[in-house]
C-alpha atoms as a PDB file:
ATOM      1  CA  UNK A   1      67.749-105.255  11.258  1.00  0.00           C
ATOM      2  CA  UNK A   2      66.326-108.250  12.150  1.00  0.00           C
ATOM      3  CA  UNK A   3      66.133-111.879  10.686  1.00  0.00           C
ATOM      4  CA  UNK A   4      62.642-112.072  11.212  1.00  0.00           C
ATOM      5  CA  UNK A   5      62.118-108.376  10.145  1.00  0.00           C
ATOM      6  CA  UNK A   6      63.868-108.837   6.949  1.00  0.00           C
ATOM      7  CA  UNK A   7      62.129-111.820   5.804  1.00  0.00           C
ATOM      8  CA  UNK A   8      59.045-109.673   6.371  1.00  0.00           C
ATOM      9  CA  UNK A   9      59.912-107.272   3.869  1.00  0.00           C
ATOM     10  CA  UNK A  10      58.701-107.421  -0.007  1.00  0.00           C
ATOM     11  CA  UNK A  11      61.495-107.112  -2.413  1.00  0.00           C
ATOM     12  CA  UNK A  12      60.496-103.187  -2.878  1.00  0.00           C
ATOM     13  CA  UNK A  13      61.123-103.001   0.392  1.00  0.00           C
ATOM     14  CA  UNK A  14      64.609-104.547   1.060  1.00  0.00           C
ATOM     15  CA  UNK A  15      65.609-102.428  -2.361  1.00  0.00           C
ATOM     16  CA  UNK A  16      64.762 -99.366  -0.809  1.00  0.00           C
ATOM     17  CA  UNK A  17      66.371-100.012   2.661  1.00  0.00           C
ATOM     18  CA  UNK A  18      69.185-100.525   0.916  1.00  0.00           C
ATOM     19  CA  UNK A  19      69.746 -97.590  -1.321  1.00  0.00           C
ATOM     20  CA  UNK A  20      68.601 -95.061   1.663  1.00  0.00           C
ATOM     21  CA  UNK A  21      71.458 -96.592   3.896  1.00  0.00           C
ATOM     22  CA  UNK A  22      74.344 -95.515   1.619  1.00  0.00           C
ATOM     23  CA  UNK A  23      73.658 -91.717   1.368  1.00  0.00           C
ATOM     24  CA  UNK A  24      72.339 -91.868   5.332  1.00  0.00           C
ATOM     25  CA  UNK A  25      75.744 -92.857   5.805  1.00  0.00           C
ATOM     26  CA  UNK A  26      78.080 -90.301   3.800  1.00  0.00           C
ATOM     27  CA  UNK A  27      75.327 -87.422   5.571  1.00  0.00           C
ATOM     28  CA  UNK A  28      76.548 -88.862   8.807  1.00  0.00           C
ATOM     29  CA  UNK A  29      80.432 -88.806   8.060  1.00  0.00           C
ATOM     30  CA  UNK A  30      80.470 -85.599   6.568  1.00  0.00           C
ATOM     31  CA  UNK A  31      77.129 -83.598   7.084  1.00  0.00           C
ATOM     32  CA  UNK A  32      76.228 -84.350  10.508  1.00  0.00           C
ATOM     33  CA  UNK A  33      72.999 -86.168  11.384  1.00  0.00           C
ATOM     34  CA  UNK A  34      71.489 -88.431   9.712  1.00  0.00           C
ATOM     35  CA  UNK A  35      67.549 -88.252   8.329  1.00  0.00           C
ATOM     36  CA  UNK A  36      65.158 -88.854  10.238  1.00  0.00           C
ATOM     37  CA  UNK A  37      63.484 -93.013  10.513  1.00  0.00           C
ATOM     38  CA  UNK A  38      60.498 -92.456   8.690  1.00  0.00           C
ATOM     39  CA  UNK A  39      56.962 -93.965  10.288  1.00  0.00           C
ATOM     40  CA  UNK A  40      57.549 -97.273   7.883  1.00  0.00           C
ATOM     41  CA  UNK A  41      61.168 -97.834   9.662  1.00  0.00           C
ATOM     42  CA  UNK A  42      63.553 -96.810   6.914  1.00  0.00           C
ATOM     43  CA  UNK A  43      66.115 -94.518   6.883  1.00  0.00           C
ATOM     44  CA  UNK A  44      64.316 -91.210   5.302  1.00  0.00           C
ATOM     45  CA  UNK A  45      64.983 -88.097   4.549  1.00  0.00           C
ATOM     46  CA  UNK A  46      60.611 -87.376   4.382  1.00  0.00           C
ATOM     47  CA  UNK A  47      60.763 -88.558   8.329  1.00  0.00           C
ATOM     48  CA  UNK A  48      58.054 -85.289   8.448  1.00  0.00           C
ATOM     49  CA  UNK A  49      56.405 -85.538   5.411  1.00  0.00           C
ATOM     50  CA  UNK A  50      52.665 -84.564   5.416  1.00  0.00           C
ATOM     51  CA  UNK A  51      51.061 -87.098   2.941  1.00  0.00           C
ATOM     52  CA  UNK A  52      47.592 -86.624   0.703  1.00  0.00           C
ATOM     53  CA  UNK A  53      45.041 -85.041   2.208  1.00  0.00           C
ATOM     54  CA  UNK A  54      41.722 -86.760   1.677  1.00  0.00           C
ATOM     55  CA  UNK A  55      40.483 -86.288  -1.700  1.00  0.00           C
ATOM     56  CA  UNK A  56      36.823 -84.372  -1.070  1.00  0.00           C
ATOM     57  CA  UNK A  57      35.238 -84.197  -4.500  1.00  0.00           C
ATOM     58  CA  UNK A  58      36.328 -85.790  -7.680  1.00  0.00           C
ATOM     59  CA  UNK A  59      36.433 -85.876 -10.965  1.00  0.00           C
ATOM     60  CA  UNK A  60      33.883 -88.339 -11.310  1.00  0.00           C
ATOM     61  CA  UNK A  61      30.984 -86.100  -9.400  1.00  0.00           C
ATOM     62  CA  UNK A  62      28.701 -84.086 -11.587  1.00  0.00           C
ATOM     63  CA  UNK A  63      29.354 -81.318  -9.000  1.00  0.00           C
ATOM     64  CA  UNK A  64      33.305 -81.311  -9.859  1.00  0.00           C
ATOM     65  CA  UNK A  65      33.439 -78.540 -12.098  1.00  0.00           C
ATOM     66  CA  UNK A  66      31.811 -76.388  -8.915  1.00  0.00           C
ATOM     67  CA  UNK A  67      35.626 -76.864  -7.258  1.00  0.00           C
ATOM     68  CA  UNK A  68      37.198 -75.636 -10.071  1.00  0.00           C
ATOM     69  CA  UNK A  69      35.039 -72.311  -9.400  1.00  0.00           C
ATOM     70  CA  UNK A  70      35.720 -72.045  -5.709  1.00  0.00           C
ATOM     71  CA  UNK A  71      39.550 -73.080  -6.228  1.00  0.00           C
ATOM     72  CA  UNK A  72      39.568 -69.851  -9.112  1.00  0.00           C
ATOM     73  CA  UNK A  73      37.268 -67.757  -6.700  1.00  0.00           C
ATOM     74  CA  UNK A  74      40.442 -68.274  -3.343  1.00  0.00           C
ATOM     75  CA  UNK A  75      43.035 -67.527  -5.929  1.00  0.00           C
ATOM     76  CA  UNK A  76      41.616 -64.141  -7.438  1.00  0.00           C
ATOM     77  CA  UNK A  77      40.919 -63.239  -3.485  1.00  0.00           C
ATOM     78  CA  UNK A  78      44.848 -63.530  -2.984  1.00  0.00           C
ATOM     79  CA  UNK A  79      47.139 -60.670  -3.632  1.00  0.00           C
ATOM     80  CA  UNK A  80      50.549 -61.561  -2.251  1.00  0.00           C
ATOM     81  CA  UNK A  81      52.287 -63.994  -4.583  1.00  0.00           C
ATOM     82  CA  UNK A  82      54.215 -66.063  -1.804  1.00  0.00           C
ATOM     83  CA  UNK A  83      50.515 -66.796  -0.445  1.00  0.00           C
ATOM     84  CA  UNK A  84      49.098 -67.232  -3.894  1.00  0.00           C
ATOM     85  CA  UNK A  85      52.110 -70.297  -4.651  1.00  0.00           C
ATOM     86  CA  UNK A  86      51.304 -71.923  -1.187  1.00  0.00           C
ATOM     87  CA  UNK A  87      47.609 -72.075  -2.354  1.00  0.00           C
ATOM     88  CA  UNK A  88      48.954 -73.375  -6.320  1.00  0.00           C
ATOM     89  CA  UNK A  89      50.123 -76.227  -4.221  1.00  0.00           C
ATOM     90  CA  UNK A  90      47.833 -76.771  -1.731  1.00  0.00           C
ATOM     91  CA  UNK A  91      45.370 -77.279  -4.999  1.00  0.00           C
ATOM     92  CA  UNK A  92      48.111 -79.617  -6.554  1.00  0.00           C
ATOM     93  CA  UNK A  93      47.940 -81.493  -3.424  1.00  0.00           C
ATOM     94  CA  UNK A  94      44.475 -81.736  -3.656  1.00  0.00           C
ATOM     95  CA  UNK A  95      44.505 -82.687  -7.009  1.00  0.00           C
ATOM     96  CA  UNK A  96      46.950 -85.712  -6.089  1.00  0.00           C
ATOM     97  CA  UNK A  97      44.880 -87.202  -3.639  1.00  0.00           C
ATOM     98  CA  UNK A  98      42.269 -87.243  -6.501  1.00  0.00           C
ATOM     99  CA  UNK A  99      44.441 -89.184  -8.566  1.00  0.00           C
ATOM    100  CA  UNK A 100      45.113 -91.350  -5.792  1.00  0.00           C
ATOM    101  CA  UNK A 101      40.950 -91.909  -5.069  1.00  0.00           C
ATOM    102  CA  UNK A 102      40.503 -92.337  -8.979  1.00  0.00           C
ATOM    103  CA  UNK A 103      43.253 -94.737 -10.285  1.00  0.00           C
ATOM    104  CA  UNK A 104      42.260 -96.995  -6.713  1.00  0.00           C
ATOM    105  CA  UNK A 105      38.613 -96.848  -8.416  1.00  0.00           C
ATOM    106  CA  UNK A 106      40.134 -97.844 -11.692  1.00  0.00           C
ATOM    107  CA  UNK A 107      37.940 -94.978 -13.416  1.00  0.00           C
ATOM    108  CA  UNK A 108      41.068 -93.853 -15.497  1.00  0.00           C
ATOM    109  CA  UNK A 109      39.449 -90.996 -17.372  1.00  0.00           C
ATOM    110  CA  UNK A 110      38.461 -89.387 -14.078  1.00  0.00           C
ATOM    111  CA  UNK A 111      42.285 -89.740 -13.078  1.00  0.00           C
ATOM    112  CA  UNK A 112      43.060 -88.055 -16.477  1.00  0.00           C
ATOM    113  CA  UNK A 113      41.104 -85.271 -15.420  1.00  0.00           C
ATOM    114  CA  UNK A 114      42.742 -84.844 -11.833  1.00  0.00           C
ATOM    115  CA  UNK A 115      46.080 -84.966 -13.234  1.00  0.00           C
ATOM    116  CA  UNK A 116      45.501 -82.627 -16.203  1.00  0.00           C
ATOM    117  CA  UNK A 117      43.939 -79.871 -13.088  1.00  0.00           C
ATOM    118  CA  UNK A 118      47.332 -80.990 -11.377  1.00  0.00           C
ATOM    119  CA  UNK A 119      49.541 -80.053 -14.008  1.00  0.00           C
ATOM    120  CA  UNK A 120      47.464 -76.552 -14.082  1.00  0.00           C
ATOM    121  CA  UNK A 121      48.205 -75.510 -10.984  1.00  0.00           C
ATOM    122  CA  UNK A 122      52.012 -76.401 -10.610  1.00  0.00           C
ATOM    123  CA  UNK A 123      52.686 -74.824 -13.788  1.00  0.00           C
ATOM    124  CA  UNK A 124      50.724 -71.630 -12.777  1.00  0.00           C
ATOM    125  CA  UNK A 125      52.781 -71.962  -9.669  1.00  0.00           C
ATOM    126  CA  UNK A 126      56.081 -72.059 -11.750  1.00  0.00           C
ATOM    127  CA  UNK A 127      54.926 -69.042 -13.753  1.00  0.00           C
ATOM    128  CA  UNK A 128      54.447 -66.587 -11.191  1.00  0.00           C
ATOM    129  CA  UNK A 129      57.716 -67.811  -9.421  1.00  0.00           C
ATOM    130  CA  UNK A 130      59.238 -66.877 -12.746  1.00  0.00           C
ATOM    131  CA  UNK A 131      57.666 -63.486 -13.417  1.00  0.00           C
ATOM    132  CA  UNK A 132      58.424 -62.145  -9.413  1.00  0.00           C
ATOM    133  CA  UNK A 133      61.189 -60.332  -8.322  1.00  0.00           C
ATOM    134  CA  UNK A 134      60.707 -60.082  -4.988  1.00  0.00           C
ATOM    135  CA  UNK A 135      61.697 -63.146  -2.898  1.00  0.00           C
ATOM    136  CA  UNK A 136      62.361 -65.511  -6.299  1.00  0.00           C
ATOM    137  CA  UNK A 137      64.528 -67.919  -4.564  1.00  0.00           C
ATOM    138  CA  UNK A 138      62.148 -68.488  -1.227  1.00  0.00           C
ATOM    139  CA  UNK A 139      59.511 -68.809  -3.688  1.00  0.00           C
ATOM    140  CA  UNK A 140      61.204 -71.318  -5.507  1.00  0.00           C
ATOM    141  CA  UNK A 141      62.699 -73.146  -2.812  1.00  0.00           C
ATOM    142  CA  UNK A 142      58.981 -73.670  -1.302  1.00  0.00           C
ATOM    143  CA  UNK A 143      57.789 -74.967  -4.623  1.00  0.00           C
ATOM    144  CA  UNK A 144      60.809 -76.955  -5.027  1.00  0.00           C
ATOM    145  CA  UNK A 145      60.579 -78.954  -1.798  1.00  0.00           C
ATOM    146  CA  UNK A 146      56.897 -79.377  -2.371  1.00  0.00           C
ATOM    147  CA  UNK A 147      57.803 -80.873  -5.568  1.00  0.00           C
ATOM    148  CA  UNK A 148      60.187 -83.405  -4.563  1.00  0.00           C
ATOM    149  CA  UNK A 149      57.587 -84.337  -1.955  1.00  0.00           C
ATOM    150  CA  UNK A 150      54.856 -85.255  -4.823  1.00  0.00           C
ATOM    151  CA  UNK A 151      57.203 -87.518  -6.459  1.00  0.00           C
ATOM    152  CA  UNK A 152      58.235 -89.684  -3.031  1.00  0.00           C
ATOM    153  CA  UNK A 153      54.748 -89.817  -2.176  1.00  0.00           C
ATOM    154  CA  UNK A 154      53.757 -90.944  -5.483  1.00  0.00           C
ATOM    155  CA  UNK A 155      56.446 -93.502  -5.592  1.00  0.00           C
ATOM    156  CA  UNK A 156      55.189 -95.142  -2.225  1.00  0.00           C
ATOM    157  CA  UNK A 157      51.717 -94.844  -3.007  1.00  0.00           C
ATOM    158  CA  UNK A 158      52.304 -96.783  -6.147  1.00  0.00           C
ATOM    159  CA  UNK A 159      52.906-100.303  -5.131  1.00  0.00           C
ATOM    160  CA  UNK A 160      49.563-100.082  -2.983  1.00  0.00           C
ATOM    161  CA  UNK A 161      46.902 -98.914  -6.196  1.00  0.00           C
ATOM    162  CA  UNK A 162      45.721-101.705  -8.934  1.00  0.00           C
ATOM    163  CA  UNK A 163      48.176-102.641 -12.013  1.00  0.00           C
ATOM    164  CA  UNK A 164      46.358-101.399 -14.734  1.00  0.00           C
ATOM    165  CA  UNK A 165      45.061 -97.600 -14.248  1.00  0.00           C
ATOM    166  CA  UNK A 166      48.497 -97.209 -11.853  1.00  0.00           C
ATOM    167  CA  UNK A 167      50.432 -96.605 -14.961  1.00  0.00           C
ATOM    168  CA  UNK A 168      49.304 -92.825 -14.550  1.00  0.00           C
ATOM    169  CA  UNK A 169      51.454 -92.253 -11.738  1.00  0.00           C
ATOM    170  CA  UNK A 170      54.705 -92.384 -13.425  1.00  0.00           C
ATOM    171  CA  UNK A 171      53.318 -89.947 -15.781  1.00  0.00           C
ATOM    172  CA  UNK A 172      52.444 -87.330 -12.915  1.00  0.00           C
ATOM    173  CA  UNK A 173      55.973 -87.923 -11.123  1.00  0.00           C
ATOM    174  CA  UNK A 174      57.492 -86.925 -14.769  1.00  0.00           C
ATOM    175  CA  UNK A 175      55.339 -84.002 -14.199  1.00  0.00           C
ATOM    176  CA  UNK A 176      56.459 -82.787 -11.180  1.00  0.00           C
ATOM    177  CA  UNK A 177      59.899 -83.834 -12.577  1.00  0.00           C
ATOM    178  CA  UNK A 178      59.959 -81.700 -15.357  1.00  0.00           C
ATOM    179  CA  UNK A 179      58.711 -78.524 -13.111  1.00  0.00           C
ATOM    180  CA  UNK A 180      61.111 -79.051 -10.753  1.00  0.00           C
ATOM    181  CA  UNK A 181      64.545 -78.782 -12.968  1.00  0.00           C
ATOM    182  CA  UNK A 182      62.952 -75.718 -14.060  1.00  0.00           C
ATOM    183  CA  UNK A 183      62.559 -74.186 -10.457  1.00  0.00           C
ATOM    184  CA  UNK A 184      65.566 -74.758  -9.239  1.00  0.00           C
ATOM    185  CA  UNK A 185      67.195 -72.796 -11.483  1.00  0.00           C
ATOM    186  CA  UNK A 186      66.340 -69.837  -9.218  1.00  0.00           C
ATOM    187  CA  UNK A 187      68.043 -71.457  -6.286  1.00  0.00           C
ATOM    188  CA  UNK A 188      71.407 -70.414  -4.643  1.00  0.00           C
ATOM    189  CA  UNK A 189      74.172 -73.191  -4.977  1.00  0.00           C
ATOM    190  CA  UNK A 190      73.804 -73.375  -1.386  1.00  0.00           C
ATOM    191  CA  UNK A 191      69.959 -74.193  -1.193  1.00  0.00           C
ATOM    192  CA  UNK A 192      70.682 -76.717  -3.825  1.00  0.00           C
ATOM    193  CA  UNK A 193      72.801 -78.463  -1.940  1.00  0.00           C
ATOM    194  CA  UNK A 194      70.600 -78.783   0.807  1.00  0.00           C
ATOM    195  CA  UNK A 195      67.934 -80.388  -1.224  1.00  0.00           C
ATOM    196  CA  UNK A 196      70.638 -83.237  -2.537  1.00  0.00           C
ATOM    197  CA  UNK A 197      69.464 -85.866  -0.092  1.00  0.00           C
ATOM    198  CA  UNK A 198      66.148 -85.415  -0.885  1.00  0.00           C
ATOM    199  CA  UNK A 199      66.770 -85.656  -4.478  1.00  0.00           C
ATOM    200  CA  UNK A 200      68.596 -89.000  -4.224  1.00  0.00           C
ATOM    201  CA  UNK A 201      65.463 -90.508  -2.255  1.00  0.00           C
ATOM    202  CA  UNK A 202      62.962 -89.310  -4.743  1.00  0.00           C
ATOM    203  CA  UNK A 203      65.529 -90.504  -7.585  1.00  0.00           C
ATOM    204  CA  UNK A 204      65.953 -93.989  -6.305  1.00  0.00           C
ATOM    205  CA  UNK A 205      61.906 -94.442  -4.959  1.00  0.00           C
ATOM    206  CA  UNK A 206      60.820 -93.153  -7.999  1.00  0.00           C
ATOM    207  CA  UNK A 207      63.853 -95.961 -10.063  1.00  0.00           C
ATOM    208  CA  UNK A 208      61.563 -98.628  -8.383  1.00  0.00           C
ATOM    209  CA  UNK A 209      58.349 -97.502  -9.845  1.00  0.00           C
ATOM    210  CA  UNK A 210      60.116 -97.098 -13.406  1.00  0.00           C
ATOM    211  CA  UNK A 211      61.524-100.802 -12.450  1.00  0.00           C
ATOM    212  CA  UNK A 212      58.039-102.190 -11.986  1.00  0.00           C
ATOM    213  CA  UNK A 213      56.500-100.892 -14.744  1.00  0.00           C
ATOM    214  CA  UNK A 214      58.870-102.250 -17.126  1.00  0.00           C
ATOM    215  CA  UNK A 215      58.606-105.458 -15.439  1.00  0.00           C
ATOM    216  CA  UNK A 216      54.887-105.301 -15.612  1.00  0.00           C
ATOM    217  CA  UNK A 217      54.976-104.427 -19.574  1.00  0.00           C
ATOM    218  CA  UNK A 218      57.375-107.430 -19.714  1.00  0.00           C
ATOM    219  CA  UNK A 219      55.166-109.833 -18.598  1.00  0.00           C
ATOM    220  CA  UNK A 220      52.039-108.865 -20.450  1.00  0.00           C
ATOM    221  CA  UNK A 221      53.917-108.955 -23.194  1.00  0.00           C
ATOM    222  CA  UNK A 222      55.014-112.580 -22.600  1.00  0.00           C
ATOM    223  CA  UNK A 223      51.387-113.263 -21.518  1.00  0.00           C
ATOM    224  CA  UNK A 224      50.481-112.233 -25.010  1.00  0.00           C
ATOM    225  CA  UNK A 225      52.962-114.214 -26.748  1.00  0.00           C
ATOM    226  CA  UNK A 226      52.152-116.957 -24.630  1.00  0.00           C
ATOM    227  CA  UNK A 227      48.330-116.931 -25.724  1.00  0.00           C
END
């Protein structure tokens, strides 16, 4: 890395070159490859990742409520349940890019919204993973990776979206947190392990967002005292 590069980089930044290089490393002594450079230039294991679609209509529209009806309409035309997950979290995709759109507007109750409709459909998703015999573990293993990819992209997405309403996105990464300890229960040892990388990125990105928001807490709190 360059001198010039380096000084270029925010202190997010350099932290989170630095605690991708370690793991990149052990995956290349004993693993084989490493991950992928991501389009940013650090060492990733989301080098592929497909990030938010654009958000369409939100919560703040007094049409919104007609989504809900053609979202529920798709899902009751949908028989096989590995389709019928897929569309869960295409939905809970959707409804991330709407938290995005909202918290950037600063219109926190519409946020509210998108998140609670997140939290729906991801928890549907988990359900019918959990009541299916037939091809549990790929099932799960989709809606795992999916999972871990909501929390990365929510941890990268944070630093860009305004101080205040951004406090929601720690809340939705808990979310998809929570879910996904409960999925991958139904995974093999095996497909565990292959998600470890992954899990180490989210767990690190997502240490930074925790980081900032108790820095940002701090300082309104000495702003306060200050007053």
């Amino acid at each position: 890395m360059s001198r010039s590069f380096h000084s270029s980089l925010s202190l997010w930044e350099r932290a989170r070159v630095r605690v991708f290089i370690f793991p990149c490393l052990l995956s290349a002594l004993f693993l084989g490859p490493t991950p992928a450079l991501a389009g940013h230039g650090f060492v990733s294991t989301f080098g592929n990742i497909e990030w938010l679609p654009e958000p369409g209509r939100t919560p703040d529209s007094v049409w919104y409520q007609l989504d809900a009806v053609r979202e529920e309409g798709q899902l009751l035309l949908v028989q096989d349940n590995a389709e019928k997950v897929v569309l869960y979290l295409t939905f809970a995709r959707e409804k991330l890019a709407e938290v995005e759109a909202m918290v950037k507007t600063e219109d926190t109750a519409a946020a509210e919204t998108a998140v609670e409709r997140y939290r729906e459909y991801i928890t549907r998703a988990q359900q019918l993973i959990r009541s299916v015999d037939k091809n549990k573990e790929s099932l799960a293993e989709t809606m795992a990776t999916a999972l871990l990819e909501h929390q990365y992209i929510l941890s990268v997405i944070y630093e860009e979206l305004p101080v205040g309403p951004r406090v929601l996105v720690p809340i939705v990464i808990e979310v998809a947190q929570q879910h996904y300890q409960d999925v991958i229960q139904f995974l093999s040892r095996k497909k565990k392990g292959a998600l470890f990388f992954k899990e180490e990125e989210v767990r690190w990105s997502v240490q930074m967002v925790l980081r900032a928001e108790e820095e940002e807490t701090e300082n309104q709190g000495i702003g306060k005292s200050g007053r």
